[in-house]
PDB file of N, CA and C in Angstrom:
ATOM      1  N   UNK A   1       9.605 -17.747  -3.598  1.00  0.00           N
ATOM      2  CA  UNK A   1       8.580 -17.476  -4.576  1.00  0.00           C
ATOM      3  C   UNK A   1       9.081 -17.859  -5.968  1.00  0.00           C
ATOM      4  N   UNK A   2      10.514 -17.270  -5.844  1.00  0.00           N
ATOM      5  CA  UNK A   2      10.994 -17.811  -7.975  1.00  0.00           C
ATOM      6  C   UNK A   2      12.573 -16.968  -7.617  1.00  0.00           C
ATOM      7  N   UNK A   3      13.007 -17.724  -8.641  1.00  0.00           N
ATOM      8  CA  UNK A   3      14.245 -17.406  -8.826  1.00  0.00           C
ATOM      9  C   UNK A   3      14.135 -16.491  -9.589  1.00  0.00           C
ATOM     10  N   UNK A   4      13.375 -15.734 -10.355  1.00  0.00           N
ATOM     11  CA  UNK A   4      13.681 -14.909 -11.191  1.00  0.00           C
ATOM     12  C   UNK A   4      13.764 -13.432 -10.645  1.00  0.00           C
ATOM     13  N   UNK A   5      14.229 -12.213 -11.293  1.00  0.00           N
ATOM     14  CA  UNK A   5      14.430 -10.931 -10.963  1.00  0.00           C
ATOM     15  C   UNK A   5      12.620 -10.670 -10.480  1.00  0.00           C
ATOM     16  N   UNK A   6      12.594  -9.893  -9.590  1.00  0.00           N
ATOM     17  CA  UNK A   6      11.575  -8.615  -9.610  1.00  0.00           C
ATOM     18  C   UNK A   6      11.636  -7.332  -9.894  1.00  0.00           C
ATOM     19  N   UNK A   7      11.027  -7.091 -10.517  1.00  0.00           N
ATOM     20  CA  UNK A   7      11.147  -5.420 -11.384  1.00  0.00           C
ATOM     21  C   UNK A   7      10.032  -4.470 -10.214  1.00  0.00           C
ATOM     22  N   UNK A   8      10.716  -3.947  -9.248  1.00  0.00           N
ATOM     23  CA  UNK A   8       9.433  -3.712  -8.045  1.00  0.00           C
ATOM     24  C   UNK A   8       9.278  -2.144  -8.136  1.00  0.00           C
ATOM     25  N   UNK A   9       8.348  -1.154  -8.239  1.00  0.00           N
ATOM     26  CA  UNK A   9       7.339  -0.230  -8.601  1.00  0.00           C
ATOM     27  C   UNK A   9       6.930   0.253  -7.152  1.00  0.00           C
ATOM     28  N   UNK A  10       6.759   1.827  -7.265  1.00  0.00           N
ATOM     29  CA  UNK A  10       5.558   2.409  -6.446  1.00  0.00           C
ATOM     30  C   UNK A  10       4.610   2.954  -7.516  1.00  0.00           C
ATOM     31  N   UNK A  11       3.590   3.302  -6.956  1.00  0.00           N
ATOM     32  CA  UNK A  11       2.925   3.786  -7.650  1.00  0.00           C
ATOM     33  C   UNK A  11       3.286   5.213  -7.711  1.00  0.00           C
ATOM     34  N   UNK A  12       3.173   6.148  -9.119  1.00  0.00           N
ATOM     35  CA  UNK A  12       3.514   7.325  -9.289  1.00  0.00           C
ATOM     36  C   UNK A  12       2.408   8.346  -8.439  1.00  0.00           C
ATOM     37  N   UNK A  13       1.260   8.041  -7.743  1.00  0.00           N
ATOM     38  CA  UNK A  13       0.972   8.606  -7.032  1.00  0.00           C
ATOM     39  C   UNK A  13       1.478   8.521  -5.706  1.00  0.00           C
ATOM     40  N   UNK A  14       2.499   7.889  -5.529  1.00  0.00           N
ATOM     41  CA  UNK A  14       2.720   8.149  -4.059  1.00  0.00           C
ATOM     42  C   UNK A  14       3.823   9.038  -3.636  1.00  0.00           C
ATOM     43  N   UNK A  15       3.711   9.194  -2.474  1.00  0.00           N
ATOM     44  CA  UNK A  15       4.267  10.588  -2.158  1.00  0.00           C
ATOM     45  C   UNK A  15       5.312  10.386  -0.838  1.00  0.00           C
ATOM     46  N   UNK A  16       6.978  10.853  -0.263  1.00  0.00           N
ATOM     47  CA  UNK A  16       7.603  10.232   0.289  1.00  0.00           C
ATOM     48  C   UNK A  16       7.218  10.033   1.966  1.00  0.00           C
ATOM     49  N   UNK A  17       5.142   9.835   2.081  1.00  0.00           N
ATOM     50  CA  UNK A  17       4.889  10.120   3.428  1.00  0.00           C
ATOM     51  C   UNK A  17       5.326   8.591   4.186  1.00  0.00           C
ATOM     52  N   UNK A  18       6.101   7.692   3.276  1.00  0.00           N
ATOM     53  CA  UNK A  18       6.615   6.211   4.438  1.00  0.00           C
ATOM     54  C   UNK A  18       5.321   4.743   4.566  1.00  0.00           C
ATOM     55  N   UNK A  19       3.839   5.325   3.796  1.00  0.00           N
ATOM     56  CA  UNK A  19       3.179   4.451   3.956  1.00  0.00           C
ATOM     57  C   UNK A  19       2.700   3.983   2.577  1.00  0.00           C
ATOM     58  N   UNK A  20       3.980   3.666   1.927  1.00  0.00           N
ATOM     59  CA  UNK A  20       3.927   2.761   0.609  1.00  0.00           C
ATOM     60  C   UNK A  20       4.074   1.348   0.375  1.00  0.00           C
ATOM     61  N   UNK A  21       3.428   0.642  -0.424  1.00  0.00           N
ATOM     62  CA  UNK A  21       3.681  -0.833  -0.735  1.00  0.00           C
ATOM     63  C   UNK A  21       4.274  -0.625  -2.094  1.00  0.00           C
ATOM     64  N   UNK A  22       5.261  -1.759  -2.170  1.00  0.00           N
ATOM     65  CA  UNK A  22       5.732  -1.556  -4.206  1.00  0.00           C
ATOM     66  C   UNK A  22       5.273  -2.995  -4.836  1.00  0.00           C
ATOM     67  N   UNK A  23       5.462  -3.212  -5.990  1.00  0.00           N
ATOM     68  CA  UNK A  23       4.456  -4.369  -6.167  1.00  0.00           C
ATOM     69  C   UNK A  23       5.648  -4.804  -7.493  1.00  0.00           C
ATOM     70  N   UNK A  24       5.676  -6.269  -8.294  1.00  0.00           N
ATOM     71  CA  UNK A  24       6.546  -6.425  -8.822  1.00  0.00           C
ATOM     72  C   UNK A  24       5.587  -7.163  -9.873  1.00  0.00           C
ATOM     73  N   UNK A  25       5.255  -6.642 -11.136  1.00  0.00           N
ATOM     74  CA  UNK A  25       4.248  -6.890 -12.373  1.00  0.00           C
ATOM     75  C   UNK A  25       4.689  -8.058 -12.751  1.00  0.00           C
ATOM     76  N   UNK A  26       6.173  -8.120 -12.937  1.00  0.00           N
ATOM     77  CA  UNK A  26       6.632  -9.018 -14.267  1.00  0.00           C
ATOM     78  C   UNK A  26       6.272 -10.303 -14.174  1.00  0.00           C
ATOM     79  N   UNK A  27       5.832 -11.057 -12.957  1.00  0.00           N
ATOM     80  CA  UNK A  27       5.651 -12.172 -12.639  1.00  0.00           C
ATOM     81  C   UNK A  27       3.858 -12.633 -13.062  1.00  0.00           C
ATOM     82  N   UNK A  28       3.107 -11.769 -13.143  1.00  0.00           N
ATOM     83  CA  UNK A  28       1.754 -11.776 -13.478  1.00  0.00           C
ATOM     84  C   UNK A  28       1.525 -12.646 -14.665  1.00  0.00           C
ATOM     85  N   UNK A  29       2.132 -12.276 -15.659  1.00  0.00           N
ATOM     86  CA  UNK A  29       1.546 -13.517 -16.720  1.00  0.00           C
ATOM     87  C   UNK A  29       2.150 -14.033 -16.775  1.00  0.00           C
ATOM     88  N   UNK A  30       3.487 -14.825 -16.682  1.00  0.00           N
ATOM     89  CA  UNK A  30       4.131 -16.220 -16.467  1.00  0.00           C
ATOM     90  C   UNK A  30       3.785 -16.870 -15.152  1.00  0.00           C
ATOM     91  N   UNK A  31       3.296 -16.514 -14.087  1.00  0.00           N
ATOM     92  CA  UNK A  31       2.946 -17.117 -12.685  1.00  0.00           C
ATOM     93  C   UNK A  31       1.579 -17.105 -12.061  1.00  0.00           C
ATOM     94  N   UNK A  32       1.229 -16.270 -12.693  1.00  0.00           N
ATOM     95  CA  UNK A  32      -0.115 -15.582 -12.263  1.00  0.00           C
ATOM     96  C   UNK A  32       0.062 -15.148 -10.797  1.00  0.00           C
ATOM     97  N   UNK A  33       1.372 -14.541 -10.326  1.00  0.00           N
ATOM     98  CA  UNK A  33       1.430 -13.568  -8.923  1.00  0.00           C
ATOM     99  C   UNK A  33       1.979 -12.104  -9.041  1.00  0.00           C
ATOM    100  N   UNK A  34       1.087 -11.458  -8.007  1.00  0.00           N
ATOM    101  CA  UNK A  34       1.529 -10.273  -7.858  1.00  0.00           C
ATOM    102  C   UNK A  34       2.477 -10.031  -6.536  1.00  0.00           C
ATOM    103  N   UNK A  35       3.901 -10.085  -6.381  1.00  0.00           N
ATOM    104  CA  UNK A  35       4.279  -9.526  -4.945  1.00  0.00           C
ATOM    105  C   UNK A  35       4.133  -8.131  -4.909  1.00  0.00           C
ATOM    106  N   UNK A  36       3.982  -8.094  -3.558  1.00  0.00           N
ATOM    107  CA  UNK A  36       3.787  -7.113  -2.799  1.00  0.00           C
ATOM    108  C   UNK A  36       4.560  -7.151  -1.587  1.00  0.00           C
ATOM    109  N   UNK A  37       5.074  -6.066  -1.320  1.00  0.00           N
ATOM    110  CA  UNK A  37       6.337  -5.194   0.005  1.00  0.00           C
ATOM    111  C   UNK A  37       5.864  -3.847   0.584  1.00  0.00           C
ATOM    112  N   UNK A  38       6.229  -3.741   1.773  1.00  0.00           N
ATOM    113  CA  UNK A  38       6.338  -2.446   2.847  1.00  0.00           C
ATOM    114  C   UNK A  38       7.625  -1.698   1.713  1.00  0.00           C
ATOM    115  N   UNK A  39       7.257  -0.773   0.971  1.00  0.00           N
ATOM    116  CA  UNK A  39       8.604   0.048   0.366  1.00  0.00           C
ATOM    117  C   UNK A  39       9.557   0.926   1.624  1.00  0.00           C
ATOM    118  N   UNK A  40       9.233   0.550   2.693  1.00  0.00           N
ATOM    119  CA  UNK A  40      10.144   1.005   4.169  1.00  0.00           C
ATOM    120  C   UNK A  40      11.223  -0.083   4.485  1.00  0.00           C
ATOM    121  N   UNK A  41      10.930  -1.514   3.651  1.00  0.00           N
ATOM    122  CA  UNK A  41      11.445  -2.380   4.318  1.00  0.00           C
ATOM    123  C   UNK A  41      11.641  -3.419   3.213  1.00  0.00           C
ATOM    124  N   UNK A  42      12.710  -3.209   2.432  1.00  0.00           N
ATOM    125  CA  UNK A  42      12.958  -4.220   1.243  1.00  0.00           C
ATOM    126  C   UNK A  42      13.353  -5.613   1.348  1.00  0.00           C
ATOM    127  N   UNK A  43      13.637  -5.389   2.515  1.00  0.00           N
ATOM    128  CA  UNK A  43      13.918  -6.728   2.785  1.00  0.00           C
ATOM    129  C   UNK A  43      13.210  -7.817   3.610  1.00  0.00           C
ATOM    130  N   UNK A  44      12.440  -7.102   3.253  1.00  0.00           N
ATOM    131  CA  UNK A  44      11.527  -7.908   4.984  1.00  0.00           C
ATOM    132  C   UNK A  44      10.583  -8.598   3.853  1.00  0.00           C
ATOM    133  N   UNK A  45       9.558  -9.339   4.768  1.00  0.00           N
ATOM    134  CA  UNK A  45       8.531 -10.196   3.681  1.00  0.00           C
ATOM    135  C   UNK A  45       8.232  -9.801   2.459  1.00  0.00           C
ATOM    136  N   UNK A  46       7.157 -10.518   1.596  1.00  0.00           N
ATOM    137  CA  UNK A  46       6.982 -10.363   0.720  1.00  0.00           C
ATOM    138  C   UNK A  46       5.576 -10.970   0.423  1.00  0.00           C
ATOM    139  N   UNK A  47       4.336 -10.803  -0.334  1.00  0.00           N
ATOM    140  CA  UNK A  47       3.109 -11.212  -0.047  1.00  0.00           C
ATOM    141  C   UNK A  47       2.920 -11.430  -1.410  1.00  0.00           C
ATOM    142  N   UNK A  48       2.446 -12.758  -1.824  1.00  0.00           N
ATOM    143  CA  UNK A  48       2.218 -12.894  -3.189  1.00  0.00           C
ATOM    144  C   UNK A  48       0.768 -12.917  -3.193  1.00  0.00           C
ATOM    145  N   UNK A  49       0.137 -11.924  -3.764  1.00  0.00           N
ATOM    146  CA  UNK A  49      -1.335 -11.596  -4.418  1.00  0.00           C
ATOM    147  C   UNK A  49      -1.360 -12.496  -6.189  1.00  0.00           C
ATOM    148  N   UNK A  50      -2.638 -13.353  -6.165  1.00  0.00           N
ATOM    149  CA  UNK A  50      -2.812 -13.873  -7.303  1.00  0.00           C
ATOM    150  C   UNK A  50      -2.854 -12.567  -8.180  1.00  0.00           C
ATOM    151  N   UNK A  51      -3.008 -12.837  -9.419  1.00  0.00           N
ATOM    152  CA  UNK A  51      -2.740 -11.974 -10.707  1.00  0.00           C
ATOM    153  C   UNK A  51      -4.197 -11.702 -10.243  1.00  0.00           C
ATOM    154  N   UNK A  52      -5.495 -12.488 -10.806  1.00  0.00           N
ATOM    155  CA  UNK A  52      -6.893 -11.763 -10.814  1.00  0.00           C
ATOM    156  C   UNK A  52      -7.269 -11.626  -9.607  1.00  0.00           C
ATOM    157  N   UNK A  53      -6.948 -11.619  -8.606  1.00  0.00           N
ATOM    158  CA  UNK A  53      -7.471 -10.801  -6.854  1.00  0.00           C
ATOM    159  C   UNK A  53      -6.579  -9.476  -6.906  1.00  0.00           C
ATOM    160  N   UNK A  54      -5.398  -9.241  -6.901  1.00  0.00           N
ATOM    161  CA  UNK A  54      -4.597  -8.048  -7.641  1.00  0.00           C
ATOM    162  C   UNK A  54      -5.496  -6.990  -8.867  1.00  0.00           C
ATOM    163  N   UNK A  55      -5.457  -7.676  -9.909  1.00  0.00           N
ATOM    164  CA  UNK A  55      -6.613  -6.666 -10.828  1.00  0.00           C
ATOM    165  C   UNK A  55      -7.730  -6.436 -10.010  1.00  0.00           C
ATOM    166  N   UNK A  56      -8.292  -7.428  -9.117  1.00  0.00           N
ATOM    167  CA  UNK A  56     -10.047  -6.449  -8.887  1.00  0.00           C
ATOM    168  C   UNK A  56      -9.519  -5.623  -7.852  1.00  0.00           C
ATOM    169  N   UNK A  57      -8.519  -5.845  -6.955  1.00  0.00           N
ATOM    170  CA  UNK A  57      -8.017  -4.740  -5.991  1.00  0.00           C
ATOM    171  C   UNK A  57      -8.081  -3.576  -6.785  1.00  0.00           C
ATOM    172  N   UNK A  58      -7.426  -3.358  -7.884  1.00  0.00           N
ATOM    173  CA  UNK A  58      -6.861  -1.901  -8.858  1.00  0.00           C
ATOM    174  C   UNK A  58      -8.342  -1.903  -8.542  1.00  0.00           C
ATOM    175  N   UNK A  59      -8.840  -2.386  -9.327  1.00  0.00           N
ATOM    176  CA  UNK A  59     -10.136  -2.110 -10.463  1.00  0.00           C
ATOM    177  C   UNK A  59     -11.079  -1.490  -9.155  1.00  0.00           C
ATOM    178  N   UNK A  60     -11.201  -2.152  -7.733  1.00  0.00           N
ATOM    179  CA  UNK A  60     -12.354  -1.718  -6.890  1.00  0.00           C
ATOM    180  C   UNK A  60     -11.511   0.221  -6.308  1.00  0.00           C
ATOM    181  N   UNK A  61     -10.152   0.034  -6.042  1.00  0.00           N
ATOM    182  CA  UNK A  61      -9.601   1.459  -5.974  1.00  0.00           C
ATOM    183  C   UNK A  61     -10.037   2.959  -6.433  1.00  0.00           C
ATOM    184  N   UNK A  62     -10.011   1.943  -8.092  1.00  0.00           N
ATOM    185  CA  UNK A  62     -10.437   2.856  -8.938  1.00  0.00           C
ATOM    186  C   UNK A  62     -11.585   3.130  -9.097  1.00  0.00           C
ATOM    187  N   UNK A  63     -12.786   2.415  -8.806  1.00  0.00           N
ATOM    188  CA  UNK A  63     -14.253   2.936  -8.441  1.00  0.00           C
ATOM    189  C   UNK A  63     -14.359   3.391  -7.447  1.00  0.00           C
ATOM    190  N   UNK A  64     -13.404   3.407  -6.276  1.00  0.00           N
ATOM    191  CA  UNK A  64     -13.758   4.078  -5.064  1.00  0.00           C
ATOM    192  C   UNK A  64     -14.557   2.948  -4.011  1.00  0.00           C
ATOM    193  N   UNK A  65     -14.316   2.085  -4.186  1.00  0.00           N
ATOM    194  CA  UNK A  65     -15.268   0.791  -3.961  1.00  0.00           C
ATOM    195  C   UNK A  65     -14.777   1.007  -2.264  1.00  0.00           C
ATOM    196  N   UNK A  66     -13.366   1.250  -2.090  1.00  0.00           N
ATOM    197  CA  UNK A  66     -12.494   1.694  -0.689  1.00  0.00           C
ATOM    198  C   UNK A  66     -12.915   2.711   0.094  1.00  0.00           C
ATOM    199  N   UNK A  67     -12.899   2.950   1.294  1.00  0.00           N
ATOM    200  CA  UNK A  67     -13.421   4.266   2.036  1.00  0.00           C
ATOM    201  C   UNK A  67     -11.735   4.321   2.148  1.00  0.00           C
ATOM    202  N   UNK A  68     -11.164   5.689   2.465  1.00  0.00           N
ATOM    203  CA  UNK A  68     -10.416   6.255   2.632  1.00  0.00           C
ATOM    204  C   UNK A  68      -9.902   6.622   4.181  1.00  0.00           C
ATOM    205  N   UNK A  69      -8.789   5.965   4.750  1.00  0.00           N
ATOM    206  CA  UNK A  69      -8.811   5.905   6.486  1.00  0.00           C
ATOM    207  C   UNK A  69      -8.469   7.165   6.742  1.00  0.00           C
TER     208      UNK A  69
END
């Protein structure tokens, strides 16, 4: 994906139940990508989400746009 560092994040709502993704910002406005990881498994893949499919993800979350499994 890049040679550069990832600065990788959970979200402060999550809680240590094992079904977390962490996501790595810094790359968003120099690349326009968001990675994304299993926070169970740091080493394993890695999924690069564009910068604006990433924001409407937040953005639909946050309206609830999601049903809840």
């Amino acid at each position: 994906m890049t040679t550069e560092s990832l600065h990788w994040f959970k979200s402060s709502y999550s809680s240590d139940g094992g079904q977390c993704v962490e996501v790595a910002m810094n790359l968003a406005a120099t690349h326009g990508t968001v990675p994304v990881r299993d926070s169970k498994d740091t080493s394993g893949p890695v999924l690069g989400i564009s910068a604006t499919s990433f924001t409407a993800f937040v953005a639909g979350v946050k309206t609830g746009e999601f049903s809840v499994i």
